[in-house]
C-alpha atoms as a PDB file:
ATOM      1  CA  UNK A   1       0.000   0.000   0.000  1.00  0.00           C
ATOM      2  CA  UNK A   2       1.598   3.129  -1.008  1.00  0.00           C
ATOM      3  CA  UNK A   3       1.808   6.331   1.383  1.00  0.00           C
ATOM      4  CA  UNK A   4      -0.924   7.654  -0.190  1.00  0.00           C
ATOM      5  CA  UNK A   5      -3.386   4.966   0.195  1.00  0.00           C
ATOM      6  CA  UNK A   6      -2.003   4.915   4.155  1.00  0.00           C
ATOM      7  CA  UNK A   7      -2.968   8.909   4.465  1.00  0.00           C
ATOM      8  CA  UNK A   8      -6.235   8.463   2.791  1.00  0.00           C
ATOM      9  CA  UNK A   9      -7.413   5.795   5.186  1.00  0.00           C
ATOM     10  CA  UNK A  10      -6.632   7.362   8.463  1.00  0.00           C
ATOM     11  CA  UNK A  11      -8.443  10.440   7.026  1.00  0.00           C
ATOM     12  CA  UNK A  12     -11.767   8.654   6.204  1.00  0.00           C
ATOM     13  CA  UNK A  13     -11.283   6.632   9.931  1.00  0.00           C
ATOM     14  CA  UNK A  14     -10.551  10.276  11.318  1.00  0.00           C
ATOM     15  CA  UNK A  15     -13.363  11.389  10.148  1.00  0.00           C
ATOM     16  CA  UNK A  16     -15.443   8.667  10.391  1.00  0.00           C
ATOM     17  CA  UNK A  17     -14.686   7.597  14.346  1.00  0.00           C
ATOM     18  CA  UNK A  18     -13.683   9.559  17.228  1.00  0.00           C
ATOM     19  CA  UNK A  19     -12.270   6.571  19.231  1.00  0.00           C
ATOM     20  CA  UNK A  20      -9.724   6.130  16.863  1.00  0.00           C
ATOM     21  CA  UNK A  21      -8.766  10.113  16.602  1.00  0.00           C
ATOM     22  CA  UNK A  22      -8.580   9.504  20.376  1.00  0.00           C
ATOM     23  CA  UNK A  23      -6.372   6.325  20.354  1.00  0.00           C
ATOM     24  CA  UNK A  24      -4.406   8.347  17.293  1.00  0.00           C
ATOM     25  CA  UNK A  25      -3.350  10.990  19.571  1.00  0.00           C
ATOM     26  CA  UNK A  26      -2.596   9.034  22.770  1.00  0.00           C
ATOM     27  CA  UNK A  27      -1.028   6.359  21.517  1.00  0.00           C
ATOM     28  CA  UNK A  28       0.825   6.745  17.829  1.00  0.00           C
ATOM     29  CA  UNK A  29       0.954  10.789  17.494  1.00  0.00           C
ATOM     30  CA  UNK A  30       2.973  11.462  20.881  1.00  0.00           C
ATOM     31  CA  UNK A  31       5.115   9.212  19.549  1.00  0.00           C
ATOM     32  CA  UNK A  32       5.666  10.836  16.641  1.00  0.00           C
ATOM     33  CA  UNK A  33       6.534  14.400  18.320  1.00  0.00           C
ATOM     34  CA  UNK A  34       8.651  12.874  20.983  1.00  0.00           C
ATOM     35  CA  UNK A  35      10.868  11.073  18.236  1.00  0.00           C
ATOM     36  CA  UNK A  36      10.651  14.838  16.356  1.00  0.00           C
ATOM     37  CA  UNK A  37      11.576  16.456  19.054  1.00  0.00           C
ATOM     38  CA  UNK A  38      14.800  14.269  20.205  1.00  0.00           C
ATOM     39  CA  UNK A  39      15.856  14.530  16.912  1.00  0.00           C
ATOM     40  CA  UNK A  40      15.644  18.157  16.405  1.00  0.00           C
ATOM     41  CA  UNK A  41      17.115  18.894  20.230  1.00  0.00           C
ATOM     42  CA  UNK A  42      20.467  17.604  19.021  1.00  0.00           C
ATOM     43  CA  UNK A  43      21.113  21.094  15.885  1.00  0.00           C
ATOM     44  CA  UNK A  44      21.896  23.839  17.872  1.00  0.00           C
ATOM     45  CA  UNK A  45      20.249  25.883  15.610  1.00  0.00           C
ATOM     46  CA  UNK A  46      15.862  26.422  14.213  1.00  0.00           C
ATOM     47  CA  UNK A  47      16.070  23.659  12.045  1.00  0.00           C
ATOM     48  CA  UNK A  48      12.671  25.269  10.571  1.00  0.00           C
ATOM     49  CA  UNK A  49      14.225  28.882  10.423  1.00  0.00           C
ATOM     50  CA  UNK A  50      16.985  26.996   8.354  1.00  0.00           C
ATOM     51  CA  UNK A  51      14.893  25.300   5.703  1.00  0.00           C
ATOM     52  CA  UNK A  52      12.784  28.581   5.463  1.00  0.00           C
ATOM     53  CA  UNK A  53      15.957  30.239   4.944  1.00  0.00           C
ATOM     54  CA  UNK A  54      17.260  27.552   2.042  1.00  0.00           C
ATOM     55  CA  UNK A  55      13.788  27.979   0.747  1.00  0.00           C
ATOM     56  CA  UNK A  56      14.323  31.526   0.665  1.00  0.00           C
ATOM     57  CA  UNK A  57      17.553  31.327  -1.155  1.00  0.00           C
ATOM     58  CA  UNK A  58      16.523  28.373  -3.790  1.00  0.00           C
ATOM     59  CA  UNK A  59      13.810  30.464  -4.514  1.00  0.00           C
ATOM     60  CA  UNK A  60      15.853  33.977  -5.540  1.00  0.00           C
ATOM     61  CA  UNK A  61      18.652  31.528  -6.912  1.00  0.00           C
ATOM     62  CA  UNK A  62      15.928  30.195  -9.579  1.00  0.00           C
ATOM     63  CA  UNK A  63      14.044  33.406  -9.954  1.00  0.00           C
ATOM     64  CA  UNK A  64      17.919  35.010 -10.721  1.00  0.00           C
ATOM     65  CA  UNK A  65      18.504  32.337 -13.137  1.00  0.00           C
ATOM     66  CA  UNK A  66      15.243  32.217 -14.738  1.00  0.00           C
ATOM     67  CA  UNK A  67      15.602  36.466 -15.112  1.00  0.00           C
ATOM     68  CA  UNK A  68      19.145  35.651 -17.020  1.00  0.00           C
ATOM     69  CA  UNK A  69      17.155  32.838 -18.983  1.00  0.00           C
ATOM     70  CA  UNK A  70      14.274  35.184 -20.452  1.00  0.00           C
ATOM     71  CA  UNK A  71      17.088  37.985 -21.027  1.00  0.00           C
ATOM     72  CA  UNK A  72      18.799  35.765 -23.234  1.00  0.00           C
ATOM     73  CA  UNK A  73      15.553  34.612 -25.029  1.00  0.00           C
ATOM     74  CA  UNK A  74      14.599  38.096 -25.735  1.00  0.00           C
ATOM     75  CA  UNK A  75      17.582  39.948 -27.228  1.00  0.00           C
ATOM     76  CA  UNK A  76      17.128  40.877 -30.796  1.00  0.00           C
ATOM     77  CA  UNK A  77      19.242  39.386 -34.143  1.00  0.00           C
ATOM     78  CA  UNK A  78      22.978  40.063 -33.164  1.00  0.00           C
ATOM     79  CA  UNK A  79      22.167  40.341 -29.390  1.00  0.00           C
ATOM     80  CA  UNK A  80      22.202  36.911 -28.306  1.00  0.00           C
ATOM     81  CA  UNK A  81      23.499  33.970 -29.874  1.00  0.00           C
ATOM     82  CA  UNK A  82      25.021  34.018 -33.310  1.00  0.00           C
ATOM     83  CA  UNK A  83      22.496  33.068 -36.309  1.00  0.00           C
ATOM     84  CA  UNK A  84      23.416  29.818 -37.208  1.00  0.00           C
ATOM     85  CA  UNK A  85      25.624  28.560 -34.492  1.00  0.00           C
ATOM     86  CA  UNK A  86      22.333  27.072 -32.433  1.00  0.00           C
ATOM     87  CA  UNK A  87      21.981  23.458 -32.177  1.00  0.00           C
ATOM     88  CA  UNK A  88      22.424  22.326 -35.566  1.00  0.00           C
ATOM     89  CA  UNK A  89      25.655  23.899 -36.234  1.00  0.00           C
ATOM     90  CA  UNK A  90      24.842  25.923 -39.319  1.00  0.00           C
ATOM     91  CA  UNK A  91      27.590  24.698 -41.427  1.00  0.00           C
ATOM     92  CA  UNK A  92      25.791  24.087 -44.030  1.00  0.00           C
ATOM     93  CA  UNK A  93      23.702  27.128 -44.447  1.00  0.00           C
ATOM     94  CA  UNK A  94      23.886  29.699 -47.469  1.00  0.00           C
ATOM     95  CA  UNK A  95      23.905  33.216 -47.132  1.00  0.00           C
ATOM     96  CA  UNK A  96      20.793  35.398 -48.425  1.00  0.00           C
ATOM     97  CA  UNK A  97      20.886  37.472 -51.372  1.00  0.00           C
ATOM     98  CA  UNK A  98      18.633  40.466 -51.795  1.00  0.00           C
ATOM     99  CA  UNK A  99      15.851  39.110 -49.689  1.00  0.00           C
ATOM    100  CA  UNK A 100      15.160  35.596 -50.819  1.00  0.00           C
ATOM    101  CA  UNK A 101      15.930  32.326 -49.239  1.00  0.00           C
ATOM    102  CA  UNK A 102      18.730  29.843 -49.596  1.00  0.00           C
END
């Protein structure tokens, strides 16, 4: 049964049957936030104020990168990249003459 399947049938017995919210809390969720806790008592740091922080930072690295991204997209012929030196190479390519095409 996949984690999903797990969450979605303690929701419908959640809402379904208060003895089991009640056994939920007293017997698995305190054991839960105990084992949390331990864990996060040993940083001697916010381990939340730390991922918000990385959050922060992943999110204005990407936003930086995707500004740099649309910047290149957008410069005009002679701007940007080099006509005919994308992907294919553009060996192969003649010149135009007056207008019309190769």
């Amino acid at each position: 049964m996949s984690i999903l399947g797990i969450m979605l049938l303690l929701h419908v017995l959640a809402w379904n049957s208060e003895r089991f919210c009640d056994w939920y809390a007293a017997h698995v969720f305190r054991i839960w936030v105990e084992t949390y806790g331990r864990a996060m008592g040993m940083v001697p740091f916010s381990v939340g104020e730390a991922l918000i922080g990385l959050g922060l930072g992943f999110g204005a690295l990407g936003g930086a990168l995707g500004l740099i991204w649309l910047a290149g997209r957008m410069s005009g012929p002679g701007e940007g990249r080099k006509e005919g030196r994308g992907r294919g190479g553009g060996a192969g390519r003649m010149p135009r003459r007056n207008g019309q095409g190769p």
